[in-house]
C-alpha atoms as a PDB file:
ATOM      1  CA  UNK A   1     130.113 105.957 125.659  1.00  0.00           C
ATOM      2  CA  UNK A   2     129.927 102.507 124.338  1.00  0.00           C
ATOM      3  CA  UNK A   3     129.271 102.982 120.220  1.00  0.00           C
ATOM      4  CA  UNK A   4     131.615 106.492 120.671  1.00  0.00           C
ATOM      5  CA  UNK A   5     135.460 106.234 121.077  1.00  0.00           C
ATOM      6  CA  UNK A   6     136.944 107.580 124.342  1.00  0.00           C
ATOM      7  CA  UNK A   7     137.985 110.843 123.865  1.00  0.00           C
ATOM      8  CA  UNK A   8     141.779 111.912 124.404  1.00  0.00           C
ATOM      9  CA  UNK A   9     140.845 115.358 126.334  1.00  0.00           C
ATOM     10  CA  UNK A  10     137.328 117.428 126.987  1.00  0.00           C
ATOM     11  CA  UNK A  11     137.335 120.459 125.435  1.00  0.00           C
ATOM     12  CA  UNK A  12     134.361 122.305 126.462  1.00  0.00           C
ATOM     13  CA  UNK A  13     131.171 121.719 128.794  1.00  0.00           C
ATOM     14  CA  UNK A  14     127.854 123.626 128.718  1.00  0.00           C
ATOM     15  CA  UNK A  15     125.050 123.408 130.959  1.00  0.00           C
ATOM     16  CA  UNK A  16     121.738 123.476 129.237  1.00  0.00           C
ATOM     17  CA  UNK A  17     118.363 125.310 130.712  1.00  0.00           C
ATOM     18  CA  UNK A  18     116.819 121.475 130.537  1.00  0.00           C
ATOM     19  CA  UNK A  19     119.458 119.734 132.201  1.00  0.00           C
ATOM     20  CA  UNK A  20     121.484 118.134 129.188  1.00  0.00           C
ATOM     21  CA  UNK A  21     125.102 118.547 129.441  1.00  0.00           C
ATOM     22  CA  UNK A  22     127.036 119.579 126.250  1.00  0.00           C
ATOM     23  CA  UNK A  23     130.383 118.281 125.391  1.00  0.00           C
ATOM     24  CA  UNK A  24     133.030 119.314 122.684  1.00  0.00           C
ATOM     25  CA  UNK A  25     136.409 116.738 122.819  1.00  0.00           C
ATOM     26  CA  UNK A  26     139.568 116.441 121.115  1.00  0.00           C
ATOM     27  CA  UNK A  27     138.725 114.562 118.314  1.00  0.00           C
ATOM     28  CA  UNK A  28     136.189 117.116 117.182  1.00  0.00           C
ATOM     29  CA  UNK A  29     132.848 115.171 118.578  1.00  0.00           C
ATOM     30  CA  UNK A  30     129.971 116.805 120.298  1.00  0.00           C
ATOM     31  CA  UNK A  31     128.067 114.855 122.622  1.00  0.00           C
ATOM     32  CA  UNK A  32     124.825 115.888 124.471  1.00  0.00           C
ATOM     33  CA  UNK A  33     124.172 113.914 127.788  1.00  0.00           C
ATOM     34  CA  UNK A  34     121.019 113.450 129.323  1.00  0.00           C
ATOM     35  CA  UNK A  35     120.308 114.452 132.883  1.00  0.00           C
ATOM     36  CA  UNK A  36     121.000 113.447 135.564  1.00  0.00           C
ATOM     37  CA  UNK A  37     124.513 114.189 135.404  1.00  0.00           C
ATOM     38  CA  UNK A  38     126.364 112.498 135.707  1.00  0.00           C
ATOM     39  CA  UNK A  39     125.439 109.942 133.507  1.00  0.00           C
ATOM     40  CA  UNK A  40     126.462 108.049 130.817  1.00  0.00           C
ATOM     41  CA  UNK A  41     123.684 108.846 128.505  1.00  0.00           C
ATOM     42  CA  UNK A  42     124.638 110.032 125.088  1.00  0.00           C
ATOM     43  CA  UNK A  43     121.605 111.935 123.883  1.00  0.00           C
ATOM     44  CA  UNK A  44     122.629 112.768 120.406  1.00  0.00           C
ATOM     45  CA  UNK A  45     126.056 113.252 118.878  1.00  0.00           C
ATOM     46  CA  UNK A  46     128.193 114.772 116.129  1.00  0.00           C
ATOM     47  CA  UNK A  47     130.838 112.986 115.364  1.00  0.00           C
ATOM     48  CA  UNK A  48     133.646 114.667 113.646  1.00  0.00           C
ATOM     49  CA  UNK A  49     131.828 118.168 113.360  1.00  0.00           C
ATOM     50  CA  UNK A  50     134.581 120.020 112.582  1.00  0.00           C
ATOM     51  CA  UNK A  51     133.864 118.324 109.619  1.00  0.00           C
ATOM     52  CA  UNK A  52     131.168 119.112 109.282  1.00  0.00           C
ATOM     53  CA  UNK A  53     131.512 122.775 109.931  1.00  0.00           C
ATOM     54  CA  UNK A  54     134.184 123.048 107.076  1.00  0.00           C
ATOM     55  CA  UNK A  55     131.830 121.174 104.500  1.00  0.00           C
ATOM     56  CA  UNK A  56     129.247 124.011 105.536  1.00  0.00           C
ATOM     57  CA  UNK A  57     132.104 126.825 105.268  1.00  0.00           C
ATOM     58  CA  UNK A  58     133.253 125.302 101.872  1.00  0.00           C
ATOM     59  CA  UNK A  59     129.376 125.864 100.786  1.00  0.00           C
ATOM     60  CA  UNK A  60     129.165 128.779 101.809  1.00  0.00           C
ATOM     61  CA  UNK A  61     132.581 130.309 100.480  1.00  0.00           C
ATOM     62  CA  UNK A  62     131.369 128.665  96.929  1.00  0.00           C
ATOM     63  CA  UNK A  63     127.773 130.246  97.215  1.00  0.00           C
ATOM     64  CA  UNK A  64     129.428 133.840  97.766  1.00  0.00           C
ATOM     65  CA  UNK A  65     132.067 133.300  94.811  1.00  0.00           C
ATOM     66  CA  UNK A  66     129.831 132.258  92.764  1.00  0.00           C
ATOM     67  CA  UNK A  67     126.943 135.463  93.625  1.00  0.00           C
ATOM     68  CA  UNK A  68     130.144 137.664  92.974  1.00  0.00           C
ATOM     69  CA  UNK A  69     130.327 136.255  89.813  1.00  0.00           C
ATOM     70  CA  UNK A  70     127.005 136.551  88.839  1.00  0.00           C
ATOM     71  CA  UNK A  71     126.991 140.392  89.974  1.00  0.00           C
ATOM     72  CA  UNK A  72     130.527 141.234  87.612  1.00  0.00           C
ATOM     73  CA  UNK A  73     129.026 139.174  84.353  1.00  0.00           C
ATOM     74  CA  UNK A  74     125.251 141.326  84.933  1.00  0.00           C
ATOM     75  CA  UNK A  75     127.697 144.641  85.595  1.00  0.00           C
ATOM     76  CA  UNK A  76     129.854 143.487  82.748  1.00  0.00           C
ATOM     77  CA  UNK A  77     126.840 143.225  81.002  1.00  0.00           C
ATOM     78  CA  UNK A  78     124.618 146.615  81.959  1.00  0.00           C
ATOM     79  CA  UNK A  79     128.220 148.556  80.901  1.00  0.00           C
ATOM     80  CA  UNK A  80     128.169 146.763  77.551  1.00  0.00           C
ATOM     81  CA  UNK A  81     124.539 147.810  76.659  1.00  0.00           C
ATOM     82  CA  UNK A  82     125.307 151.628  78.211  1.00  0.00           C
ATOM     83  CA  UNK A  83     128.194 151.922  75.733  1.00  0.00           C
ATOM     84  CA  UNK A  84     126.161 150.752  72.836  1.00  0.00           C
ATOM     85  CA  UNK A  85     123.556 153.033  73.942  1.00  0.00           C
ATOM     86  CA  UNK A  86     125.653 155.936  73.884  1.00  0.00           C
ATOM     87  CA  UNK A  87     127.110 155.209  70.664  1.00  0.00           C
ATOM     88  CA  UNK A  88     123.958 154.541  68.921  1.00  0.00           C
ATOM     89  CA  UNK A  89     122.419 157.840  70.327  1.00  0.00           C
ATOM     90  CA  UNK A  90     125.635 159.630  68.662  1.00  0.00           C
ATOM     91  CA  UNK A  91     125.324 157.767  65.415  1.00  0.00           C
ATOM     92  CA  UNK A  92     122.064 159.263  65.441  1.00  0.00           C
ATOM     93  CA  UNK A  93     122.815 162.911  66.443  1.00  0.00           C
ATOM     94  CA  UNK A  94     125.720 162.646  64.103  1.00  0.00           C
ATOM     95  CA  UNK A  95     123.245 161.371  61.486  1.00  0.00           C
ATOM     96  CA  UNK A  96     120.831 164.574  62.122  1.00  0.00           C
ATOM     97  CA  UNK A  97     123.820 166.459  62.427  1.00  0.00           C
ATOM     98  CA  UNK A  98     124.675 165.948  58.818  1.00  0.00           C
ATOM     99  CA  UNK A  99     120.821 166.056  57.876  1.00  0.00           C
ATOM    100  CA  UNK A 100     120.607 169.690  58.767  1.00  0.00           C
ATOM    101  CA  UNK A 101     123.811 170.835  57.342  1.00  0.00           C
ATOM    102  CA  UNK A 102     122.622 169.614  53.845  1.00  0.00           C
ATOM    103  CA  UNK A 103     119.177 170.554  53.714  1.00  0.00           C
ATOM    104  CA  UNK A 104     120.452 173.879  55.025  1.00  0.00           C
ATOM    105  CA  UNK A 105     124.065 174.054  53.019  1.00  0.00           C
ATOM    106  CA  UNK A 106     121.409 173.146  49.689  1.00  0.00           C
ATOM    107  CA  UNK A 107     118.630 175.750  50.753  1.00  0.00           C
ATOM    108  CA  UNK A 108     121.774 178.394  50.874  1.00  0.00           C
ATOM    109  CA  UNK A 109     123.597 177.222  47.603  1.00  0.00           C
ATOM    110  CA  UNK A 110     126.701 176.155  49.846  1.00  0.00           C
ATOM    111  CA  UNK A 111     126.573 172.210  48.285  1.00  0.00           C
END
């Protein structure tokens, strides 16, 4: 554990199926140890990966706000063209509406 500082307690342990030893300490470090165990052979490491895990739950919490945000401005948006839809359809139904009264109000003498 020379380059890694000395843990205050040991967490967790898990065996491996190859024979590496995981650790998970106090300070938030994983180590992976090399067989045979015991040994002093640091593998790999993550220091810190609580970190680490927050940066990646921070990502993820701003990739989901942001989709959310996309989905209300393209619903916002859909709604906005549905109501101008419908009102445009009724201008024009209003529009043939009046149409038809006059030609047949003038074909009857009523205008």
């Amino acid at each position: 554990m020379q380059p890694y500082d000395k843990p205050k307690a040991v967490l967790c342990i898990c065996f491996a199926p190859d024979g590496d030893t995981v650790t998970g300490d106090s300070s938030g470090n994983i180590y992976v140890w090399g067989p045979p165990v015991p040994s002093h052979n640091i593998t790999s490491a993550i220091p810190k990966a609580h970190e680490v895990l927050l940066v990646v739950v921070v990502a993820v919490v701003v990739v989901v706000v942001v989709v959310v945000v996309v989905v209300v401005v393209v619903v916002v948006v859909v709604v906005v063209v549905v109501v101008v839809a419908v009102a445009v359809i009724e201008a024009v139904i209003v529009a043939m509406i009046v149409v038809v009264v006059v030609v047949v109000g003038r074909g009857f003498g009523w205008l």
